[in-house]
Protein backbone atom coordinates (compact mmCIF):
# COMPACT_ATOMS: atom_id res chain seq x y z
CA UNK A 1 -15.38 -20.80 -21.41
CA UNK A 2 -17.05 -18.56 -19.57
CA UNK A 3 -14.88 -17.10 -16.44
CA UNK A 4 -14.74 -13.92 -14.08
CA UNK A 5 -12.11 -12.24 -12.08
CA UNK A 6 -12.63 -12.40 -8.11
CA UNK A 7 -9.72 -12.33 -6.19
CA UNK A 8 -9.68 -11.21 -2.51
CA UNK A 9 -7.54 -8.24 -4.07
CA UNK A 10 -8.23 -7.83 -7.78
CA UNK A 11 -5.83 -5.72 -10.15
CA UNK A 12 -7.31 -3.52 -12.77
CA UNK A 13 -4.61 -2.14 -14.55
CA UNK A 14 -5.00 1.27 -16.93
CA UNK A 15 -3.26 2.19 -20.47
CA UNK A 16 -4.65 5.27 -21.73
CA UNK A 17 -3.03 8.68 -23.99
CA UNK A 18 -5.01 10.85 -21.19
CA UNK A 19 -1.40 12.07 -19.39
CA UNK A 20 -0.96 13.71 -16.08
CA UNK A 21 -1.51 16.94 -16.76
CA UNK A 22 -5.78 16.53 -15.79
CA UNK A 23 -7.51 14.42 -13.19
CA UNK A 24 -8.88 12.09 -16.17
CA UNK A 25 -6.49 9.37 -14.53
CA UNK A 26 -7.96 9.88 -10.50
CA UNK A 27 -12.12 9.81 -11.73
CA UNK A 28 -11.17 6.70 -13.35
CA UNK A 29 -9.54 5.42 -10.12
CA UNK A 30 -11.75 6.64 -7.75
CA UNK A 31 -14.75 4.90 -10.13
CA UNK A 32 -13.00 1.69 -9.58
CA UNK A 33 -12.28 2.45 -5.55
CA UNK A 34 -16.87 2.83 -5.51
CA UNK A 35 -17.01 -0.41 -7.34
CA UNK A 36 -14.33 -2.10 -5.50
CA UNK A 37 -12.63 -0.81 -2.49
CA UNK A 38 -10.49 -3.53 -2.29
CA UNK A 39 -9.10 -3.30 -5.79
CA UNK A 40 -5.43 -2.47 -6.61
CA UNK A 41 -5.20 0.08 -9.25
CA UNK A 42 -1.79 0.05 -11.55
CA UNK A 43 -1.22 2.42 -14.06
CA UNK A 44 1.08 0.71 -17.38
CA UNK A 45 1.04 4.04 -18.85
CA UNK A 46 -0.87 7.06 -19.52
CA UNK A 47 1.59 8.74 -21.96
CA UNK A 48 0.78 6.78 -25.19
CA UNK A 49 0.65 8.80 -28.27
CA UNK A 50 -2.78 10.75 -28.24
CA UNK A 51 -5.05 8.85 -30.81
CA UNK A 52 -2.47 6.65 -31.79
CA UNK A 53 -3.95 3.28 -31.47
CA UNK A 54 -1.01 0.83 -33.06
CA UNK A 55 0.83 2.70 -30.36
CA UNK A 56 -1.35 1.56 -27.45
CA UNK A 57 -1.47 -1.98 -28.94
CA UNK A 58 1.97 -2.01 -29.02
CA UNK A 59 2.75 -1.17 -25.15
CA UNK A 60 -0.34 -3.34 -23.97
CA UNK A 61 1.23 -6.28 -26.33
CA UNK A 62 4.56 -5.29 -24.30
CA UNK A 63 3.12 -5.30 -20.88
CA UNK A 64 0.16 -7.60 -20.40
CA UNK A 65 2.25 -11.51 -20.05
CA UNK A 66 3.61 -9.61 -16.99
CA UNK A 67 0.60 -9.66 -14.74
CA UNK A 68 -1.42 -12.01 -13.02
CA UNK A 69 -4.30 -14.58 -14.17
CA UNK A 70 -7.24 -12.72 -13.47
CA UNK A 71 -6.08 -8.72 -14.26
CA UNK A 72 -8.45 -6.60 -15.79
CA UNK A 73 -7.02 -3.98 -18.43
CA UNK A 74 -9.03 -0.73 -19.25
CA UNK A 75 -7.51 0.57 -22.26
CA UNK A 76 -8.44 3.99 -23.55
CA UNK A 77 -6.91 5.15 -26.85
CA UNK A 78 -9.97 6.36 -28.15
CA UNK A 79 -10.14 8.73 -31.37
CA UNK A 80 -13.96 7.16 -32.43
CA UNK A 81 -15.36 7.93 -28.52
CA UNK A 82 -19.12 8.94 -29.40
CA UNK A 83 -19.12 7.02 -32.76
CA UNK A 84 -20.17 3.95 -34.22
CA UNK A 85 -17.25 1.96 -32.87
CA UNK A 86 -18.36 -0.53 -29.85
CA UNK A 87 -17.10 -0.35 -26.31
CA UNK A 88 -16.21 -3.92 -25.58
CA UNK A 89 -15.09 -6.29 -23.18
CA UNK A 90 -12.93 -9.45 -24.02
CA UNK A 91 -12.28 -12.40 -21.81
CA UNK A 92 -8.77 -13.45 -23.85
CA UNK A 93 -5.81 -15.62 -22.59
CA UNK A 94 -5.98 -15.70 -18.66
CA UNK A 95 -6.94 -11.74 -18.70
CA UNK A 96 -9.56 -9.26 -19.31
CA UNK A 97 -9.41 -6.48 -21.74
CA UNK A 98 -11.68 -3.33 -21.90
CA UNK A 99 -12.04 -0.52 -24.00
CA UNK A 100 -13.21 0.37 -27.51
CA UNK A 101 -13.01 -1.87 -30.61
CA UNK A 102 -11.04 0.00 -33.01
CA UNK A 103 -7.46 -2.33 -32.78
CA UNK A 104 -6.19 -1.60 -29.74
CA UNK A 105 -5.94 -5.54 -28.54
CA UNK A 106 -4.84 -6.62 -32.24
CA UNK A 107 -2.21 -8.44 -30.45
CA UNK A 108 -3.73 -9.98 -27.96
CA UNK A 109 -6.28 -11.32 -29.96
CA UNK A 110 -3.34 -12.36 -32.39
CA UNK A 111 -1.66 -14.34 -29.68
CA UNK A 112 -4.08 -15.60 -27.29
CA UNK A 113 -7.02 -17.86 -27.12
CA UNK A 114 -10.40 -15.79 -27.24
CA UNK A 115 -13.18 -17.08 -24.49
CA UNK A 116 -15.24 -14.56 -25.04
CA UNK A 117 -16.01 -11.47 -26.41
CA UNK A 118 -19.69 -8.89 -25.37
CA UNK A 119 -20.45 -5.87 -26.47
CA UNK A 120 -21.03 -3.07 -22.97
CA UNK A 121 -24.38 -2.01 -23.58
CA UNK A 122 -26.21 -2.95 -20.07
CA UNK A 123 -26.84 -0.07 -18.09
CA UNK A 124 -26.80 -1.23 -14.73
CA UNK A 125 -23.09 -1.59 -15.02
CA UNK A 126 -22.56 1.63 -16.35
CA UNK A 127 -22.53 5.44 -14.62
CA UNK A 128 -26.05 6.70 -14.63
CA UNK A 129 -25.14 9.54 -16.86
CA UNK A 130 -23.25 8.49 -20.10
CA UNK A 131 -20.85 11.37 -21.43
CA UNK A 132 -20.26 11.57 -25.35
CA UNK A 133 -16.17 12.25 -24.21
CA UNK A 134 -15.68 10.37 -21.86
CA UNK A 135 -16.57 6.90 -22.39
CA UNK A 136 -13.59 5.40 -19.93
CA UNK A 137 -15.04 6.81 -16.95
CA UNK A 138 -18.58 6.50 -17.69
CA UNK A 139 -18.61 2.64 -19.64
CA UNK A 140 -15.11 1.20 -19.45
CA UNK A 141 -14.11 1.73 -16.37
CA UNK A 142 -16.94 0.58 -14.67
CA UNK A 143 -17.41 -2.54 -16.42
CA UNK A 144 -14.12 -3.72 -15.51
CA UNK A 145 -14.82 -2.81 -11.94
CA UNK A 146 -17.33 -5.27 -11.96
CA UNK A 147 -15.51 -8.04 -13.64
CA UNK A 148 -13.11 -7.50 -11.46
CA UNK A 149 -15.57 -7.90 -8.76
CA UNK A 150 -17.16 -11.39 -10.06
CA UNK A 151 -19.44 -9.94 -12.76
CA UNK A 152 -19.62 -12.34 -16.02
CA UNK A 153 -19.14 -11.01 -18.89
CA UNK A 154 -22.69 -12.09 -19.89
CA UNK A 155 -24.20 -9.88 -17.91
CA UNK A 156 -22.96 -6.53 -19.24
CA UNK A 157 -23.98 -7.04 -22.72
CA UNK A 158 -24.38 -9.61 -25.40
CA UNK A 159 -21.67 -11.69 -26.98
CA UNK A 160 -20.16 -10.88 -30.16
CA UNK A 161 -18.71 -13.34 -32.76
CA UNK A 162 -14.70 -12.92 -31.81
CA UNK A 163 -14.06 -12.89 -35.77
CA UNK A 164 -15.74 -9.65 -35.76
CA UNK A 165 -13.27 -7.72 -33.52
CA UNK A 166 -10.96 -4.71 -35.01
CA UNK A 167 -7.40 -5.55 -35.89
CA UNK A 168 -4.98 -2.95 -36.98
CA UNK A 169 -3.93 -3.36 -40.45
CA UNK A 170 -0.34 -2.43 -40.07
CA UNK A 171 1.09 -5.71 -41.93
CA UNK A 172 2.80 -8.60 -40.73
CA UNK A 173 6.47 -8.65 -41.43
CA UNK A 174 7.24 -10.70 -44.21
CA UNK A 175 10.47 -12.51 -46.29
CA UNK A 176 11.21 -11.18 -49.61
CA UNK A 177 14.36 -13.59 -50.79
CA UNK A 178 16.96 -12.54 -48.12
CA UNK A 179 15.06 -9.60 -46.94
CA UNK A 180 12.46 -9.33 -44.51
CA UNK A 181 10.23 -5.92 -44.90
CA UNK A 182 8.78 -4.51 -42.35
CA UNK A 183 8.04 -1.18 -40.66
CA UNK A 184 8.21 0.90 -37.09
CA UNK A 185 5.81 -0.21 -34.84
CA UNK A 186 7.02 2.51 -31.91
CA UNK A 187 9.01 4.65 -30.94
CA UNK A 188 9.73 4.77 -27.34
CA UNK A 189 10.37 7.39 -24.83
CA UNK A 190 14.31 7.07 -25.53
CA UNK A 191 13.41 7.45 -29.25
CA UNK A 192 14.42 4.17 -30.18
CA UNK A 193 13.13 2.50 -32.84
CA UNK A 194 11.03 -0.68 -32.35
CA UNK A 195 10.42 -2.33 -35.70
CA UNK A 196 8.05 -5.27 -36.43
CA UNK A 197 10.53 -7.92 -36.77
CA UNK A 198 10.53 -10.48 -33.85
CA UNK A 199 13.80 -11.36 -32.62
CA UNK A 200 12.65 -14.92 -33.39
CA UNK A 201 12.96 -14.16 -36.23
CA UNK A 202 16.16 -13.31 -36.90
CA UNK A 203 18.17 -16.19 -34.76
CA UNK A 204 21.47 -14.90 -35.98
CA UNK A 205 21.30 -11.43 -35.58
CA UNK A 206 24.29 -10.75 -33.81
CA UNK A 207 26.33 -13.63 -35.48
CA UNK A 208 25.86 -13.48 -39.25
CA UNK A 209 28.88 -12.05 -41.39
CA UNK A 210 26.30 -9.46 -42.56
CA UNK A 211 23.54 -7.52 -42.04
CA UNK A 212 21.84 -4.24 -43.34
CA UNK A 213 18.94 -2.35 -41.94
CA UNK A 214 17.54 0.16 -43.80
CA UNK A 215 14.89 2.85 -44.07
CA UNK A 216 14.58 3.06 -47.72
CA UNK A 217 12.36 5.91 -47.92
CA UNK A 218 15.37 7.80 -46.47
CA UNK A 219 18.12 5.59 -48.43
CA UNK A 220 19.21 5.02 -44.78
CA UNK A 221 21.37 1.82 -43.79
CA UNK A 222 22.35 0.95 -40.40
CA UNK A 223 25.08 -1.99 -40.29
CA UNK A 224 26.57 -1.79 -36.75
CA UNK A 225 25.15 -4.14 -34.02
CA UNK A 226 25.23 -3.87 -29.97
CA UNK A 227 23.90 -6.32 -27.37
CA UNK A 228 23.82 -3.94 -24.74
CA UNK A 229 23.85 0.37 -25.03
CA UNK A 230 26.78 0.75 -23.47
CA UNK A 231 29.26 -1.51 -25.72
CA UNK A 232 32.00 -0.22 -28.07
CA UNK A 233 32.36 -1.30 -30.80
CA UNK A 234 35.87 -1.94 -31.98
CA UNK A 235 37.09 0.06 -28.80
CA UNK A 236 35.58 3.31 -30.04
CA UNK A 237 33.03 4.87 -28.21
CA UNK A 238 30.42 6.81 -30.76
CA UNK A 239 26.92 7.97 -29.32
CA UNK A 240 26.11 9.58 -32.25
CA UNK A 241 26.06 6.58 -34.62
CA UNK A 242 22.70 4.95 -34.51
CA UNK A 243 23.38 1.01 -34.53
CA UNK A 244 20.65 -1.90 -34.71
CA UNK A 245 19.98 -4.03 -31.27
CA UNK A 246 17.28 -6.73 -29.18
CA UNK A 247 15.07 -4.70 -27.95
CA UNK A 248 13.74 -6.17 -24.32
CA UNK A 249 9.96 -6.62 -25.79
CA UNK A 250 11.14 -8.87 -28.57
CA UNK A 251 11.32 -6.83 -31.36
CA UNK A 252 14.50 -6.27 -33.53
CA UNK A 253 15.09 -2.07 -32.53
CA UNK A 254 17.59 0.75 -33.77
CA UNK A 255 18.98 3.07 -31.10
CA UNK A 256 21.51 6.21 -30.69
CA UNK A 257 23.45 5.91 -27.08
CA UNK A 258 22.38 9.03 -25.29
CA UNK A 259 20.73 9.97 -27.97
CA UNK A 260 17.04 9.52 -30.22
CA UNK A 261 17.37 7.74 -33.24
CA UNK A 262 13.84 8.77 -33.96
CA UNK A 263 14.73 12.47 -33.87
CA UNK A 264 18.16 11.66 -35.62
CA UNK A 265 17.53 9.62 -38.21
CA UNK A 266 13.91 11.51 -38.60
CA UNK A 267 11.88 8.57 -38.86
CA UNK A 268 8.71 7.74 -36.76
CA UNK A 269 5.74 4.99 -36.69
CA UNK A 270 5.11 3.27 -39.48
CA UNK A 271 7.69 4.16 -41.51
CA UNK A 272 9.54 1.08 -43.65
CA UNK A 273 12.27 -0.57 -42.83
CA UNK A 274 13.97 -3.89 -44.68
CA UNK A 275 16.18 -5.55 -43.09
CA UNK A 276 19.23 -7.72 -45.40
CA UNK A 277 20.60 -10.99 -43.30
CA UNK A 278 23.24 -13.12 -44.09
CA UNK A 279 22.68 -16.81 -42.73
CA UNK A 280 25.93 -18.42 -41.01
């Protein structure tokens, strides 16, 4: 299935762990603005984790269902920039993804049909001077300018076998009797806890007789539930005691009211958690 993006308007939305702080975020703008004056540039976030990859996979996993057909993504979380790893461009779902091949759209690929997958290597649709740093203003940017502006994917390099793409080997959560283990996938700007097990998963969460999360490298259990931050629980109002909840991505999560339950409870990505349910 071979498809480009070329709306009157197109959206090329950025996730990178650049921050604010340089003008990293405006070159890669105003590269898109030369390409495609017409485009509409959204940032998702340019505060993920520096190098942390699972953590950028996570937030694009979050955020991507919530734009249009047709939106082009260039994702930069980059630690292998100037290596081996390929800058690549997937056609996946009804969306484009760029950016390098080391994980970062493990779950896309894990949840959406693949249409096709090339590796950036054609110059013409590239800056005319290649950085070793910098390959999201340079490669990745520009490609996805000129998706967005009708460009196949064909044309800006050859296909690659979507089998061959990076995933992150963090684990899929898994049963163990009555326990499900599983670990932190991220930790949000709150410093609540997202762990890896999918609300799906757990249908009863907030009506079984008993549950038990715990971080047993701490010999940490959390027992208390909350739909919402602000509820008491047995008309006592504690912001200090961290409590388990549904976190709005999907994901089973552990938070402190006003407070971090990362910094509290001193745990952070990837650390394990198992999680004891009692069926109705």
């Amino acid at each position: 299935m071979e498809q480009s993006a070329s709306p009157k308007h197109p959206i090329i939305a950025f996730m990178t762990d650049f921050g604010l702080g340089d003008g990293d975020v405006g070159v890669l703008k105003g590269v898109v603005l030369g390409i495609v004056p017409d485009a509409h540039a959204i940032d998702i976030t340019h505060d993920v984790a520096p190098q942390h990859v699972a953590s950028g996979a996570w937030i694009l996993a979050a955020s991507y269902r919530y734009f249009p057909p047709g939106t082009v993504y260039v994702c930069v979380v980059d630690p292998g920039v100037g290596s081996t790893r390929r800058p690549i461009a997937v056609h996946a779902g009804d969306w484009f993804f760029v950016g390098p091949d080391n994980g970062l759209f493990s779950y896309v690929l894990a949840e959406q049909p693949i249409h096709q997958a090339v590796v950036l290597s054609n110059p013409v649709y590239q800056l005319l001077q290649i950085s070793s740093t910098f390959h999201g203003r340079d490669i990745f940017t520009p490609a996805a300018a000129h998706i967005a502006r009708g460009i196949p994917l064909t044309e800006l390099g050859p296909a690659i076998d979507p089998a061959t793409l990076q995933r992150l080997n963090n684990g899929l959560p898994k049963w163990e009797g009555a326990h499900i283990l599983a670990h932190v996938l991220h930790v949000d700007h709150f410093g609540n806890l997202i762990t890896s097990i999918t609300l799906s998963m757990v249908p009863h969460l907030f009506s079984s007789p008993l549950i038990e999360l715990e971080f047993p490298d701490l010999k940490v259990t959390i027992t208390e539930r909350r739909r919402f931050f602000s509820e008491n629980v047995d008309g006592v109002e504690d912001e200090q005691r961290p409590f388990i909840y549904g976190d709005s991505s999907g994901y089973v999560g552990v938070a402190i009211r006003n407070g971090s339950a990362a910094r509290t409870l001193g745990v952070g990505y990837g650390a394990a958690v198992t999680l004891l349910i009692e069926e109705k």
